[in-house]
PDB file of N, CA and C in Angstrom:
ATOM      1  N   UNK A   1       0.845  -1.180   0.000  1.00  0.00           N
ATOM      2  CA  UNK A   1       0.000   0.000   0.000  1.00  0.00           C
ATOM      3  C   UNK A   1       0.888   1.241   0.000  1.00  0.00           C
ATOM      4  N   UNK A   2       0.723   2.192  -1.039  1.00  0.00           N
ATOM      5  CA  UNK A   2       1.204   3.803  -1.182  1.00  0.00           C
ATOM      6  C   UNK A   2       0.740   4.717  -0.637  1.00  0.00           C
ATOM      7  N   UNK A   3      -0.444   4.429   0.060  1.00  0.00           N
ATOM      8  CA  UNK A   3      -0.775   5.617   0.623  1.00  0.00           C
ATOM      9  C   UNK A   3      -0.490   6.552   1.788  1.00  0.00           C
ATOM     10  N   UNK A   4      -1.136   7.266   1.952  1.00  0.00           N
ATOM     11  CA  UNK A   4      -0.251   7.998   3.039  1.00  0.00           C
ATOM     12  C   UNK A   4      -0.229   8.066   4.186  1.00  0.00           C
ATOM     13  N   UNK A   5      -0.801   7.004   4.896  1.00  0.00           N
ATOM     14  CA  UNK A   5      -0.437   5.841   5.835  1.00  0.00           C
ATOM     15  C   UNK A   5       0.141   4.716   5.993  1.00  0.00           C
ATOM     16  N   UNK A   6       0.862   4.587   4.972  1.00  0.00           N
ATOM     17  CA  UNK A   6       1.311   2.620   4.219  1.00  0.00           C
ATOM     18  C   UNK A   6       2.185   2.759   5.354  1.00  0.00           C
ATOM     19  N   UNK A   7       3.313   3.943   5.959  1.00  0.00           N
ATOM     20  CA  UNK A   7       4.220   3.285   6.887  1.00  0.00           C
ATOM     21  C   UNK A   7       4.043   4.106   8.280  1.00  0.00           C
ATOM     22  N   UNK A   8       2.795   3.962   8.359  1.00  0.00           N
ATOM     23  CA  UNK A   8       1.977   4.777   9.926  1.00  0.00           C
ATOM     24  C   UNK A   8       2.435   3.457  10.894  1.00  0.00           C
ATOM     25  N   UNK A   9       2.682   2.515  10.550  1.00  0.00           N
ATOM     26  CA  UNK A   9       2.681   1.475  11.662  1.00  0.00           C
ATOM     27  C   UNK A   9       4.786   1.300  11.799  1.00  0.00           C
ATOM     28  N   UNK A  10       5.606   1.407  11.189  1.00  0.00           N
ATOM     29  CA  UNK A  10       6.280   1.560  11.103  1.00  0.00           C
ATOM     30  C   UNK A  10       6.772   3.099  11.999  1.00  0.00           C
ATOM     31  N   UNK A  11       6.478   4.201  11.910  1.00  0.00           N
ATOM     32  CA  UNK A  11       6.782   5.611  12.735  1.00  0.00           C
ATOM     33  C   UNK A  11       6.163   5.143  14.145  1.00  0.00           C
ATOM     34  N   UNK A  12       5.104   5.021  14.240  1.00  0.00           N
ATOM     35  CA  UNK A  12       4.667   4.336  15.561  1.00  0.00           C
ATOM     36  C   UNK A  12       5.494   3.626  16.090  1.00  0.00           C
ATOM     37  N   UNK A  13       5.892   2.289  15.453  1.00  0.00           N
ATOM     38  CA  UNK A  13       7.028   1.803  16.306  1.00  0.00           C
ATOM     39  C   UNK A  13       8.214   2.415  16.573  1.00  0.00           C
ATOM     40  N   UNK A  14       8.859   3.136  15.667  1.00  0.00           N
ATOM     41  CA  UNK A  14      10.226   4.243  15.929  1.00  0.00           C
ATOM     42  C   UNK A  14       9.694   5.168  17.109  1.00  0.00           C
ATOM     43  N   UNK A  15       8.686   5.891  17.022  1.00  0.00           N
ATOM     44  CA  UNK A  15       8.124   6.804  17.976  1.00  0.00           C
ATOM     45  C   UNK A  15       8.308   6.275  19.241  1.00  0.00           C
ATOM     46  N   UNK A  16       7.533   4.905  19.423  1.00  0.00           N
ATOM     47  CA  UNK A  16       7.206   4.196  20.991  1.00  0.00           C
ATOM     48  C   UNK A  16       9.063   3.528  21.674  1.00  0.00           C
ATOM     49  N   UNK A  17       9.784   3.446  20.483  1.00  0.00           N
ATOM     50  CA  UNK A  17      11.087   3.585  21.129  1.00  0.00           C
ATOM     51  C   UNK A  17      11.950   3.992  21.408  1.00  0.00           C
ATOM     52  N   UNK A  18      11.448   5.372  21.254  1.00  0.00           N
ATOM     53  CA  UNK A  18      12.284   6.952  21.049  1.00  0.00           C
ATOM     54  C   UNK A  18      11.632   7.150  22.538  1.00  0.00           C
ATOM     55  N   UNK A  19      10.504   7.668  22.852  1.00  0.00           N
ATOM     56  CA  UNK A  19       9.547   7.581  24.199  1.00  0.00           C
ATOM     57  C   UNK A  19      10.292   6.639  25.209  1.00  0.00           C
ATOM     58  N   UNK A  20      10.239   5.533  25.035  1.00  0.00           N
ATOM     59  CA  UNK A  20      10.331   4.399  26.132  1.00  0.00           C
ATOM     60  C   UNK A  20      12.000   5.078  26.357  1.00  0.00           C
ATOM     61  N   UNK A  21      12.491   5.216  25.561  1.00  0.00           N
ATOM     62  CA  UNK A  21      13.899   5.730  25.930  1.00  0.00           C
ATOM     63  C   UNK A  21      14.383   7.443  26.518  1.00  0.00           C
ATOM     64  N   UNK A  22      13.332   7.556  26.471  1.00  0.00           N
ATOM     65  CA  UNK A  22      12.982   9.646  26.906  1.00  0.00           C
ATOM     66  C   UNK A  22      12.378   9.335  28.626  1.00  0.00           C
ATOM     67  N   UNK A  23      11.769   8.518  28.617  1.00  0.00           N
ATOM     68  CA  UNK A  23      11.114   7.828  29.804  1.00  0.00           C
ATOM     69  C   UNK A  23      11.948   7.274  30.709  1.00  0.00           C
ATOM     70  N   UNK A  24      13.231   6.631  29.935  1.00  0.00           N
ATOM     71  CA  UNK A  24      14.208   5.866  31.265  1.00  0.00           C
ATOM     72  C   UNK A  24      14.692   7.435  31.714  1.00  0.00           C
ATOM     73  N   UNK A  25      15.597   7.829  30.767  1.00  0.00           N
ATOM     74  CA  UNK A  25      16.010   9.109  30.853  1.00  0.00           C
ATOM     75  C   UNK A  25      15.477   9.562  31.462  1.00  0.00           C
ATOM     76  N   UNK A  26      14.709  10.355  31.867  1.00  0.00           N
ATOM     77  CA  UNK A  26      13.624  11.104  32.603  1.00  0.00           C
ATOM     78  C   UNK A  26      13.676  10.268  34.467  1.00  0.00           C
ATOM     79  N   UNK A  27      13.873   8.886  34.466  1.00  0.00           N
ATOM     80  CA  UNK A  27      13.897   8.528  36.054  1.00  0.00           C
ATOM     81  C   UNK A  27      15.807   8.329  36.374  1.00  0.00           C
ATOM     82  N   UNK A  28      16.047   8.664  35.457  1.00  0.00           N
ATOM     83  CA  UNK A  28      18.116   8.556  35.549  1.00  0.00           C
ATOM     84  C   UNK A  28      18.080   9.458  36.882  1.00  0.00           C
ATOM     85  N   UNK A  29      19.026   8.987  37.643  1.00  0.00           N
ATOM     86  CA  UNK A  29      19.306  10.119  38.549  1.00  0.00           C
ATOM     87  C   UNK A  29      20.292  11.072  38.108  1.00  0.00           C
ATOM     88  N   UNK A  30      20.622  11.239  37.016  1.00  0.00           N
ATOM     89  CA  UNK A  30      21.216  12.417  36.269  1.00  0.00           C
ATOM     90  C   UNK A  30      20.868  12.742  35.663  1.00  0.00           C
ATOM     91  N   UNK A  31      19.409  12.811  35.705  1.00  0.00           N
ATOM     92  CA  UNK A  31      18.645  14.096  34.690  1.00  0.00           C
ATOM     93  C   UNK A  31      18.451  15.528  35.496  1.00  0.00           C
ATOM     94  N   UNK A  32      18.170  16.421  35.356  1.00  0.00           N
ATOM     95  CA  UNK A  32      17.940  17.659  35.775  1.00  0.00           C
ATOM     96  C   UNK A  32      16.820  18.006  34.999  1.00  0.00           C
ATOM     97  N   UNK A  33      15.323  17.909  36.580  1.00  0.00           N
ATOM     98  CA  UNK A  33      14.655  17.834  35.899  1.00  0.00           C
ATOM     99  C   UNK A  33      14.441  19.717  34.941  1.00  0.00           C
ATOM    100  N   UNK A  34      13.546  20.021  34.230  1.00  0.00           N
ATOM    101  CA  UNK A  34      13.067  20.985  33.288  1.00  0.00           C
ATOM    102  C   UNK A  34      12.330  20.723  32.745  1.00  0.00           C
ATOM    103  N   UNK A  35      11.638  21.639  31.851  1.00  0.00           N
ATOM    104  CA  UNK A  35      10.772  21.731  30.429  1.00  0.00           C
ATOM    105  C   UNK A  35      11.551  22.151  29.218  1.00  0.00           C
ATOM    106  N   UNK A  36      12.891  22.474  28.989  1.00  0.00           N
ATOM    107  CA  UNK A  36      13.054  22.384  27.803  1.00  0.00           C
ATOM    108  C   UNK A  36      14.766  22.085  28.406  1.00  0.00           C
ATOM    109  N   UNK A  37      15.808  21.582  26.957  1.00  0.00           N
ATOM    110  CA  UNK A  37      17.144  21.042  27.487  1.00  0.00           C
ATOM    111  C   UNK A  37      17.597  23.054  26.712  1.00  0.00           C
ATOM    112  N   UNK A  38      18.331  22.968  27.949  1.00  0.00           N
ATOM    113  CA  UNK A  38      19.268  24.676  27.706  1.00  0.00           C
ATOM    114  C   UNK A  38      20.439  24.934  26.300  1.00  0.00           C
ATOM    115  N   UNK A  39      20.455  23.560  25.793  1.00  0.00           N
ATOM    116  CA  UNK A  39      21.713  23.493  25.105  1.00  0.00           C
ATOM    117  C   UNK A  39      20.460  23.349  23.569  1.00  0.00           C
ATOM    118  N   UNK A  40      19.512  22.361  23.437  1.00  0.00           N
ATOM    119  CA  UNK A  40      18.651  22.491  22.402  1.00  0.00           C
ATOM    120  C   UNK A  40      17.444  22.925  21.962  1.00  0.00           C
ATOM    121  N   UNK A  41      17.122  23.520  23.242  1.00  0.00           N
ATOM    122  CA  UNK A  41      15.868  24.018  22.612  1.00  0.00           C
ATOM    123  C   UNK A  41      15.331  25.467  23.294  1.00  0.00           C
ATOM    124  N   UNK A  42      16.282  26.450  22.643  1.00  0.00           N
ATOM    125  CA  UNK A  42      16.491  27.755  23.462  1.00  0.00           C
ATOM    126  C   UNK A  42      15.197  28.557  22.527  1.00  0.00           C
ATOM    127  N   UNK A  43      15.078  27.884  21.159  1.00  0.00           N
ATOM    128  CA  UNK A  43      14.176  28.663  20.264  1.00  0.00           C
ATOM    129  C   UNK A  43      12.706  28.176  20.748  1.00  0.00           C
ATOM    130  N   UNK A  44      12.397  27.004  21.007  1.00  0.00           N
ATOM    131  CA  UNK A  44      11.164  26.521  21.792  1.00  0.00           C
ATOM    132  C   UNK A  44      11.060  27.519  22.951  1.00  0.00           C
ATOM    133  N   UNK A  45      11.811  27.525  23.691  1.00  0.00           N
ATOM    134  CA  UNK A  45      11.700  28.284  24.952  1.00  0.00           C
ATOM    135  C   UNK A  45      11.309  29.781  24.484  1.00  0.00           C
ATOM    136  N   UNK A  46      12.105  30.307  23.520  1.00  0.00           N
ATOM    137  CA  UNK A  46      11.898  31.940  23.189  1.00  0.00           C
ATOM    138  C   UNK A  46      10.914  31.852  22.834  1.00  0.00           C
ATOM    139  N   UNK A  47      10.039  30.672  22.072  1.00  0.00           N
ATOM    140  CA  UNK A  47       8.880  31.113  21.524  1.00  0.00           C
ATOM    141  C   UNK A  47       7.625  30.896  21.951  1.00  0.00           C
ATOM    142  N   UNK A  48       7.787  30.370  23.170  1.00  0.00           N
ATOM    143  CA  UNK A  48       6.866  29.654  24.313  1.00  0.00           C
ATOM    144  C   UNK A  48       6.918  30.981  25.373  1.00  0.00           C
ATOM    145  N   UNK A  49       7.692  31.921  25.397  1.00  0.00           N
ATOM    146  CA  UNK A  49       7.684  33.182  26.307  1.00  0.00           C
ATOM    147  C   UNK A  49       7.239  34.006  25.351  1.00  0.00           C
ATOM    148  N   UNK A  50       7.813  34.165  23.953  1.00  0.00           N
ATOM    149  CA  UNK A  50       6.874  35.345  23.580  1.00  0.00           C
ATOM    150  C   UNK A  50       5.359  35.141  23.093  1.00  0.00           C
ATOM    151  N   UNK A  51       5.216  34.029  22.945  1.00  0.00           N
ATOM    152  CA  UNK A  51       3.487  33.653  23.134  1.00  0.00           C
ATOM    153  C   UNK A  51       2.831  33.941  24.675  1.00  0.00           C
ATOM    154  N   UNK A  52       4.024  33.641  25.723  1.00  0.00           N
ATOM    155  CA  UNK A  52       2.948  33.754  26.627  1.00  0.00           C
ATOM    156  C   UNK A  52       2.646  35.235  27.425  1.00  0.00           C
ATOM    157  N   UNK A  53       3.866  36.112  26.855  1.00  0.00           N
ATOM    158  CA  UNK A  53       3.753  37.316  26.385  1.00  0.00           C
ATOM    159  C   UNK A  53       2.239  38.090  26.017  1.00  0.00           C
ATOM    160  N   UNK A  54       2.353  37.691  25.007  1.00  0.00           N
ATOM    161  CA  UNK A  54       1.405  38.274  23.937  1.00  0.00           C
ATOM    162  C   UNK A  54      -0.105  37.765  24.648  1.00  0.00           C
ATOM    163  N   UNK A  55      -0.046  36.513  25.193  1.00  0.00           N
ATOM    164  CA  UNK A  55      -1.560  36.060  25.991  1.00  0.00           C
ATOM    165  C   UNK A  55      -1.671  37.304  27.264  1.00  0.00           C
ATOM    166  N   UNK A  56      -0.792  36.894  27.830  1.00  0.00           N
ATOM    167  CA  UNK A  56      -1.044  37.961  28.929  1.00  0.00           C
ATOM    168  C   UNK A  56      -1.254  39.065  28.708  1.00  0.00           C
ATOM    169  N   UNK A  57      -0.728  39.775  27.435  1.00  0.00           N
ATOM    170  CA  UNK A  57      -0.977  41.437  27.829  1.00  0.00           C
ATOM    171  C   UNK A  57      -2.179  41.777  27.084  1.00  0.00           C
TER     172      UNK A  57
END
């Protein structure tokens, strides 16, 4: 099948072992916990403040 689900079951499985592995990570006792990592995702963060910016005022 070509369509544009033919490899929906395939990403699902990559997805659920990308997760299960974000998940150990996450109980490591060397995680620090947060909401975003400081080193990759400084543009998420900028753009998650100037939205919440713009809600508030």
């Amino acid at each position: 099948d070509k369509g544009a689900g033919s490899v929906l079951d395939k990403v699902e499985l990559e997805d659920e072992e990308v997760v299960e592995g974000v998940q150990k990570g996450i109980q490591s006792r060397y995680y620090n916990t947060g909401r975003f990592s400081p080193t990759r995702e400084q543009g998420v963060h900028h753009f998650h403040s100037l939205l919440s910016q713009f809600l508030n005022s």
